[in-house]
C-alpha atoms as a PDB file:
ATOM      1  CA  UNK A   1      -9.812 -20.495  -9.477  1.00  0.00           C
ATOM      2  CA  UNK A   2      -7.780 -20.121  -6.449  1.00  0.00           C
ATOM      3  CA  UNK A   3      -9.851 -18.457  -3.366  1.00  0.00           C
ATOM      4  CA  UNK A   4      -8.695 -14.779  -3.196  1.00  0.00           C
ATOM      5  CA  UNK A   5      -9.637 -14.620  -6.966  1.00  0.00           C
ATOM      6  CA  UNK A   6     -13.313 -15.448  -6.348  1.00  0.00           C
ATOM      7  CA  UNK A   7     -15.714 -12.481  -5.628  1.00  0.00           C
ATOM      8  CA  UNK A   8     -16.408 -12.956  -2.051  1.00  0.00           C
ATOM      9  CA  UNK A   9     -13.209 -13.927  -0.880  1.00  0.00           C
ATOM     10  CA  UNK A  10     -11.181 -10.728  -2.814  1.00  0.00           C
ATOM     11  CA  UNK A  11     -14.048  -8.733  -1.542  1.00  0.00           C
ATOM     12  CA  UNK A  12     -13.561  -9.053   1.826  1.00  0.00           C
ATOM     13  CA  UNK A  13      -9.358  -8.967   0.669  1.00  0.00           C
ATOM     14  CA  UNK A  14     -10.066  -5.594   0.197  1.00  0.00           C
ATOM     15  CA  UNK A  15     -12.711  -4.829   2.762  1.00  0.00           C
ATOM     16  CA  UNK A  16      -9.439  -6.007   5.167  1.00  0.00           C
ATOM     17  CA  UNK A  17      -6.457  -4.453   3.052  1.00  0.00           C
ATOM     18  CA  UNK A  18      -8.692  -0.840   3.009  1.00  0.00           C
ATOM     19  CA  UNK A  19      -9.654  -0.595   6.302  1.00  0.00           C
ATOM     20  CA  UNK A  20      -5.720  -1.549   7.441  1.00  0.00           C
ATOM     21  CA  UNK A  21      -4.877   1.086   4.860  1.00  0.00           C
ATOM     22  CA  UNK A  22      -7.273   3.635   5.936  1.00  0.00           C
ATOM     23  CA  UNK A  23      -6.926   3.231   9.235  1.00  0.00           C
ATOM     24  CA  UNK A  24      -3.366   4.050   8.899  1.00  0.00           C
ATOM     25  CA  UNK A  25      -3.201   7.156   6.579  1.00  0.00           C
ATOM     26  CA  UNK A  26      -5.998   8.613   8.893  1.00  0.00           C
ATOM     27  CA  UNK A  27      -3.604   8.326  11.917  1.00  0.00           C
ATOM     28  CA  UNK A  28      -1.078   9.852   9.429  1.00  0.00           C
ATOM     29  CA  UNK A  29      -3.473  12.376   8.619  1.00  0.00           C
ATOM     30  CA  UNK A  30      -4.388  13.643  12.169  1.00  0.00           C
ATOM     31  CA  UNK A  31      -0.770  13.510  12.584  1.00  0.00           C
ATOM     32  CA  UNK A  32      -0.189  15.915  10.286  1.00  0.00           C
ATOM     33  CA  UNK A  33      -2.937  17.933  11.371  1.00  0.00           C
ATOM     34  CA  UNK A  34      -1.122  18.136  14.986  1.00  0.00           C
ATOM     35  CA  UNK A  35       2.365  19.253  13.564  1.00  0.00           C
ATOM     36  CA  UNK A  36       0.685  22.036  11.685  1.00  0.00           C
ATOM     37  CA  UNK A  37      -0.774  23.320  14.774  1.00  0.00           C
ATOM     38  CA  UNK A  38       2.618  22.427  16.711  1.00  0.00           C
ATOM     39  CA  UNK A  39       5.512  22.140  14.453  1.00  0.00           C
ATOM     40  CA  UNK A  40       7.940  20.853  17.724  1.00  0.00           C
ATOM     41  CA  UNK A  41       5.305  17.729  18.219  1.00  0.00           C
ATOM     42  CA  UNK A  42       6.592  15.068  18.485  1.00  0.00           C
ATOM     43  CA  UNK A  43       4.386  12.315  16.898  1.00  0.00           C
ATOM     44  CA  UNK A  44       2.813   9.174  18.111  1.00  0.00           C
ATOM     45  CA  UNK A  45       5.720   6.976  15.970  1.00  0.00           C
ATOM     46  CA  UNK A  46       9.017   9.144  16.529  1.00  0.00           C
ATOM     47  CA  UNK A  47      10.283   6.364  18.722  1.00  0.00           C
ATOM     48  CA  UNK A  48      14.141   7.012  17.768  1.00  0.00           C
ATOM     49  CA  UNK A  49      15.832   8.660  14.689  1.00  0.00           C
ATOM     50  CA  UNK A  50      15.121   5.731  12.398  1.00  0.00           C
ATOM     51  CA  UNK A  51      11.653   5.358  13.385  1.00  0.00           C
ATOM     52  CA  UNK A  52      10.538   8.758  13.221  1.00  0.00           C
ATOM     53  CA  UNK A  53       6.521   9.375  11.691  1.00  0.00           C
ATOM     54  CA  UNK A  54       7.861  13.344  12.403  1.00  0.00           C
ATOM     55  CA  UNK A  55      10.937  13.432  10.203  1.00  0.00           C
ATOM     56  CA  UNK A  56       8.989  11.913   7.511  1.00  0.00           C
ATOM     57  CA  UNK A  57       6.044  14.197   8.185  1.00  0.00           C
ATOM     58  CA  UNK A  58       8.220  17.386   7.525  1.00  0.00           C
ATOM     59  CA  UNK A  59       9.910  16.674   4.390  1.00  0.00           C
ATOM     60  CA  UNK A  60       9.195  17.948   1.165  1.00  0.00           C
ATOM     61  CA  UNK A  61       8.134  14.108  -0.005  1.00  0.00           C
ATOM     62  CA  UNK A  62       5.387  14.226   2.311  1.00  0.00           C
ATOM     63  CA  UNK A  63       3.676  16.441   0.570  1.00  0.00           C
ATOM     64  CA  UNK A  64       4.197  16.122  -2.964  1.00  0.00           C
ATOM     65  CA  UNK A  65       1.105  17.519  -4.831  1.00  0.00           C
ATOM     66  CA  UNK A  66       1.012  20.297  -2.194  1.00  0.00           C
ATOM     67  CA  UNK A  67      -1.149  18.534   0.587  1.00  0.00           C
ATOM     68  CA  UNK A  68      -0.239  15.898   2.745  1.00  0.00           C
ATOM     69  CA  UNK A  69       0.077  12.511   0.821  1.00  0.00           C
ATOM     70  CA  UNK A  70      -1.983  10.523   3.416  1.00  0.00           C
ATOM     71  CA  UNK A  71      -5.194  12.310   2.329  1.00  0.00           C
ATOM     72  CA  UNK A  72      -4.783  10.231  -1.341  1.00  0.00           C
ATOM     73  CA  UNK A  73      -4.694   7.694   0.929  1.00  0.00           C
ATOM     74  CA  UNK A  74      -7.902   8.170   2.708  1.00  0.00           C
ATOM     75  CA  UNK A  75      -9.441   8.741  -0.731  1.00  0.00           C
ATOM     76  CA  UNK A  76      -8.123   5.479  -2.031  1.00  0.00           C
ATOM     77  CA  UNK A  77      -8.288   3.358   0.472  1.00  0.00           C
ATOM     78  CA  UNK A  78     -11.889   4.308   0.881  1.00  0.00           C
ATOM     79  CA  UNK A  79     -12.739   3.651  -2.978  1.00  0.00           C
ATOM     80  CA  UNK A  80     -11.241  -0.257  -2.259  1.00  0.00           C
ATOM     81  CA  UNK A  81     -13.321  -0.653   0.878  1.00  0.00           C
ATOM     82  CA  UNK A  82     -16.202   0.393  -1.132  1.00  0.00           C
ATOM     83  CA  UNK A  83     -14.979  -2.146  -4.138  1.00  0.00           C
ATOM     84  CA  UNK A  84     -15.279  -4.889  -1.773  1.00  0.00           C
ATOM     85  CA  UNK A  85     -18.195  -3.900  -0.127  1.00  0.00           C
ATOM     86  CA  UNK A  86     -19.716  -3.829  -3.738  1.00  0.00           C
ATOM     87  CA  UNK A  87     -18.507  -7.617  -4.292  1.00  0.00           C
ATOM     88  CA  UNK A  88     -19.823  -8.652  -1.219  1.00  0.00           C
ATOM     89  CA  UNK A  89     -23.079  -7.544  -1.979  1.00  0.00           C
ATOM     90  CA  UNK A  90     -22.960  -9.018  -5.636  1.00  0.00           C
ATOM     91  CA  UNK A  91     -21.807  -6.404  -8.139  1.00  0.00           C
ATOM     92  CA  UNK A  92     -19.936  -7.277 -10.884  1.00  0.00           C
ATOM     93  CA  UNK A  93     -18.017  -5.148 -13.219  1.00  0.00           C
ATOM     94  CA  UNK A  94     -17.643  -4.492 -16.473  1.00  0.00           C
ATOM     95  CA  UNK A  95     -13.822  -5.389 -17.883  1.00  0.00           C
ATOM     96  CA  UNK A  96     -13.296  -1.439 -18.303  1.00  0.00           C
ATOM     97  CA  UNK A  97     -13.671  -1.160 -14.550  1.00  0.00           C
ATOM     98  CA  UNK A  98     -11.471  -3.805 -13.362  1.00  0.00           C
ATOM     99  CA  UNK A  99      -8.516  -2.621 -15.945  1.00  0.00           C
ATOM    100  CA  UNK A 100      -9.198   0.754 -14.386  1.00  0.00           C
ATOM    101  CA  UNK A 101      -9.062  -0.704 -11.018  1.00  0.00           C
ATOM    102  CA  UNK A 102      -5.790  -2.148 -11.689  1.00  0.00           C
ATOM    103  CA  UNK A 103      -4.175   0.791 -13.368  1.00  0.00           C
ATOM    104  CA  UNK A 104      -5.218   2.880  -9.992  1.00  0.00           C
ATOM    105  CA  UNK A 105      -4.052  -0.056  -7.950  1.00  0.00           C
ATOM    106  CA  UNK A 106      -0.598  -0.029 -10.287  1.00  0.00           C
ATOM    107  CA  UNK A 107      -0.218   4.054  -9.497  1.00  0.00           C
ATOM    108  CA  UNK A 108      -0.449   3.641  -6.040  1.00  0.00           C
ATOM    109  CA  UNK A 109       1.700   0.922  -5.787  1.00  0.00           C
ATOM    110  CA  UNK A 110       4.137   2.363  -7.828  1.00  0.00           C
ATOM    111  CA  UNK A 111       3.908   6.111  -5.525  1.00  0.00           C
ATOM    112  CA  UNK A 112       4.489   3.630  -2.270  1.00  0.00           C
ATOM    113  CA  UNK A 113       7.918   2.243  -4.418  1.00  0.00           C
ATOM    114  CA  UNK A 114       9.015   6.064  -4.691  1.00  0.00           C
ATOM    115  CA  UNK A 115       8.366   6.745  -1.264  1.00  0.00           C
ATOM    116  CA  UNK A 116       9.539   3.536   0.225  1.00  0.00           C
ATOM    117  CA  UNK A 117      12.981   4.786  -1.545  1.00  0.00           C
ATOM    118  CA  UNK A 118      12.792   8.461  -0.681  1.00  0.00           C
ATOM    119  CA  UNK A 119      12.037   7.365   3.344  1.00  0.00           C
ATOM    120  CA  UNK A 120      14.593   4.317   2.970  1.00  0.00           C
ATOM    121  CA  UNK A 121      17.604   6.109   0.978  1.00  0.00           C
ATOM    122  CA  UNK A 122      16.616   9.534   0.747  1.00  0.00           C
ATOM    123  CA  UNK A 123      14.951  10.751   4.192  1.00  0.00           C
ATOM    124  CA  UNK A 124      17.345   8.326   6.163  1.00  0.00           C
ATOM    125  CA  UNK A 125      13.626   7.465   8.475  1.00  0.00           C
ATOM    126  CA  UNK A 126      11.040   5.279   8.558  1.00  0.00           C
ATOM    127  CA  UNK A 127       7.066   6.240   9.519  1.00  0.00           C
ATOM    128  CA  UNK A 128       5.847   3.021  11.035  1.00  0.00           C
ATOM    129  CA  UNK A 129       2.280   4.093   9.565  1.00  0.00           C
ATOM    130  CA  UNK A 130       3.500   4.820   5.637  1.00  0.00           C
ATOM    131  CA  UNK A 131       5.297   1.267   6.316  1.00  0.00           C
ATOM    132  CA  UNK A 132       1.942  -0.198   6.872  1.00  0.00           C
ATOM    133  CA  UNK A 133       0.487   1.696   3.627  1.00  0.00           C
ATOM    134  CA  UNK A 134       3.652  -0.005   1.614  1.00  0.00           C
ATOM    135  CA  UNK A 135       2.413  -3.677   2.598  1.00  0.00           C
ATOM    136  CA  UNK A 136      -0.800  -3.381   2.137  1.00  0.00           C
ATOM    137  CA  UNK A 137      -0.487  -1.734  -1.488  1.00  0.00           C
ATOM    138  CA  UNK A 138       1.448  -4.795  -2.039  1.00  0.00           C
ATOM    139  CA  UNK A 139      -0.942  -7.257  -1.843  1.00  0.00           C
ATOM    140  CA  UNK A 140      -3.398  -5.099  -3.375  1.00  0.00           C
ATOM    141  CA  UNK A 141      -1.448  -4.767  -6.702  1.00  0.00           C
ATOM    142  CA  UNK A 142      -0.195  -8.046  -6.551  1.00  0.00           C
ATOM    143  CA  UNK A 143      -3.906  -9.815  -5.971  1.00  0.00           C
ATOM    144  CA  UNK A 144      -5.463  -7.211  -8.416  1.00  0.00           C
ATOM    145  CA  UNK A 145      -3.256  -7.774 -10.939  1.00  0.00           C
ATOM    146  CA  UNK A 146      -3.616 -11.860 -10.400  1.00  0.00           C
ATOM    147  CA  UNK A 147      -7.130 -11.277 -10.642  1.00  0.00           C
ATOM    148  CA  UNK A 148      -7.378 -10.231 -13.422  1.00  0.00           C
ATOM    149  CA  UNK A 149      -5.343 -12.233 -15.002  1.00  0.00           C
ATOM    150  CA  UNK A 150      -7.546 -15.349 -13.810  1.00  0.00           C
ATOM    151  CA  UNK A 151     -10.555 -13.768 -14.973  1.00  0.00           C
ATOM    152  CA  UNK A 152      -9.671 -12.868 -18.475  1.00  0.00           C
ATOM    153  CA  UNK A 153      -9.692  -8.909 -17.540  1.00  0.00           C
ATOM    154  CA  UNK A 154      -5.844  -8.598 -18.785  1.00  0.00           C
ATOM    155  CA  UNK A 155      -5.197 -11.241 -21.788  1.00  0.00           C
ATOM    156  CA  UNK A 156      -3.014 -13.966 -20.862  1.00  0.00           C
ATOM    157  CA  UNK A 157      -2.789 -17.704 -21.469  1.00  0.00           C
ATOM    158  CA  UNK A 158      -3.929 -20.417 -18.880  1.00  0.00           C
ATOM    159  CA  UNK A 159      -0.828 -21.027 -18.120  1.00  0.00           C
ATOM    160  CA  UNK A 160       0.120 -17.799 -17.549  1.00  0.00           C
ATOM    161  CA  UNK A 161      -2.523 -17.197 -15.264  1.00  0.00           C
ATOM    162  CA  UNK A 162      -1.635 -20.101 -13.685  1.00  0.00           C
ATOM    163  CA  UNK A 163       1.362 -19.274 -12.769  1.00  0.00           C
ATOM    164  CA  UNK A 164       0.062 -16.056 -11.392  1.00  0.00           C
ATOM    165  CA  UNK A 165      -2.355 -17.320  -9.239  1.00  0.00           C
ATOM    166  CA  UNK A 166       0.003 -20.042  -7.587  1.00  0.00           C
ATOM    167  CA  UNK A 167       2.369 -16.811  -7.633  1.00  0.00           C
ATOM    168  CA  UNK A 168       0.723 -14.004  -5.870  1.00  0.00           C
ATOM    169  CA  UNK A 169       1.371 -14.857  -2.199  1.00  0.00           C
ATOM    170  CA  UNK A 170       4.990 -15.995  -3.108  1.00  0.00           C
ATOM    171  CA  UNK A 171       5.263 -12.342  -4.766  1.00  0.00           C
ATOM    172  CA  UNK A 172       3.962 -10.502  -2.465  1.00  0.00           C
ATOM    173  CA  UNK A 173       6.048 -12.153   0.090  1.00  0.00           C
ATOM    174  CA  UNK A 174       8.888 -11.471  -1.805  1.00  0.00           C
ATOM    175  CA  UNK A 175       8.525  -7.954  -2.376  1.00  0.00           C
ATOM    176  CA  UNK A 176       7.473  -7.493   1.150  1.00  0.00           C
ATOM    177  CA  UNK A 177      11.084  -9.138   2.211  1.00  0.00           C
ATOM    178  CA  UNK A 178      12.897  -6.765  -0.334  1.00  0.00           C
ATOM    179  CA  UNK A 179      11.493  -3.717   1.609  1.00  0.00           C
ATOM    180  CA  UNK A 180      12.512  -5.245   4.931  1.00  0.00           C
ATOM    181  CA  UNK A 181      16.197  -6.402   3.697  1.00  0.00           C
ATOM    182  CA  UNK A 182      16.591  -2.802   2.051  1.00  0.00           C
ATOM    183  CA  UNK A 183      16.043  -1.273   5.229  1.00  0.00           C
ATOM    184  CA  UNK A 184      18.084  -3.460   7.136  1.00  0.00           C
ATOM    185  CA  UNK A 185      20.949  -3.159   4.458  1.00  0.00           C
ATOM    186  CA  UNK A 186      20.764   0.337   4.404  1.00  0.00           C
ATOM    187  CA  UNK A 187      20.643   0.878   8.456  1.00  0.00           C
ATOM    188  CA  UNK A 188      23.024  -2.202   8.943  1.00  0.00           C
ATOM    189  CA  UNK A 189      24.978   0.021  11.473  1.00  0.00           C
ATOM    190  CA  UNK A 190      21.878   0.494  13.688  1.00  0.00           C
ATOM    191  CA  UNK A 191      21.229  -3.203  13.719  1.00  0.00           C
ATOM    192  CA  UNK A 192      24.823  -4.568  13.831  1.00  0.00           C
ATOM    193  CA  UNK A 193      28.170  -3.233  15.746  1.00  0.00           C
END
């Protein structure tokens, strides 16, 4: 069983991951709370017009249920900190749990893919903050899924799971260096002339 897929050590995986996470949507959060009061702010990240928290802020993607996104993520972010607090400590969980876990896990990670492309190829800006949100959901999905996988929670073959678990960081790498070569593709001309 390779370490991240034992108790303590995914435990404090997502003690880490949720408090990065967190951390960031609550900056994203307060944020928000200042351009409501002052729609001209300008916010903590607008450091040029690709790197700009405020453009991102004040489109219609931002707010996609009808409140600001980042509060889902304070929500969620808090459940997994509370996850590996519970691991830490010695819970364990029934297999309905941890498929639950993973299908949460799975939604979030797939809302971070549709914003990643609505900031990347939509929006034309990137929030610094939401970036951080898109990496960690990453290796959340990527070690939940693995996880599970290793422990029998999602049916697969030992060799399968194998695979997975010598996998996961490779993965997550990977998907981590498609964000970054989308955005440099797509802003070449800001990086190269």
């Amino acid at each position: 069983m390779p370490r991240l897929c034992r108790r303590v050590q995914f435990g404090w995986m997502y003690i880490v991951g949720g408090v990065i996470g967190f951390l960031a949507a609550g900056e994203l959060v307060l944020e928000e709370f200042a351009l409501l009061k002052d729609p001209n702010r300008v916010t903590s990240c607008d450091i040029n017009p690709l790197i700009s928290c405020g453009t991102v802020m004040k489109s219609w993607q931002a707010q996609l249920f009808g409140f600001p996104n980042p509060l889902i993520g304070i929500v969620s972010f808090a459940i997994i900190i509370t996850v590996g607090a519970s691991l830490l400590s010695g819970a364990r969980f029934a297999r309905w749990y941890w498929l639950t876990l993973n299908a949460a896990v799975a939604l979030g990670f797939i809302f971070c893919v549709w914003l990643w492309f609505q900031a990347v190829y939509v929006i034309g800006a990137l929030c610094i903050y939401c970036m951080i949100v898109w990496a960690v959901m990453i290796v959340l999905f990527v070690h939940t899924t693995v996880r599970n996988l290793s422990h029998g929670v999602i049916p697969a073959s030992p060799r399968v799971a194998a695979i997975a678990q010598d996998a996961a960081w490779p993965i997550a790498v990977l998907l981590a260096i498609g964000v970054i070569a989308s955005i440099f593709l797509r802003f070449a001309g800001l990086f190269v002339r």
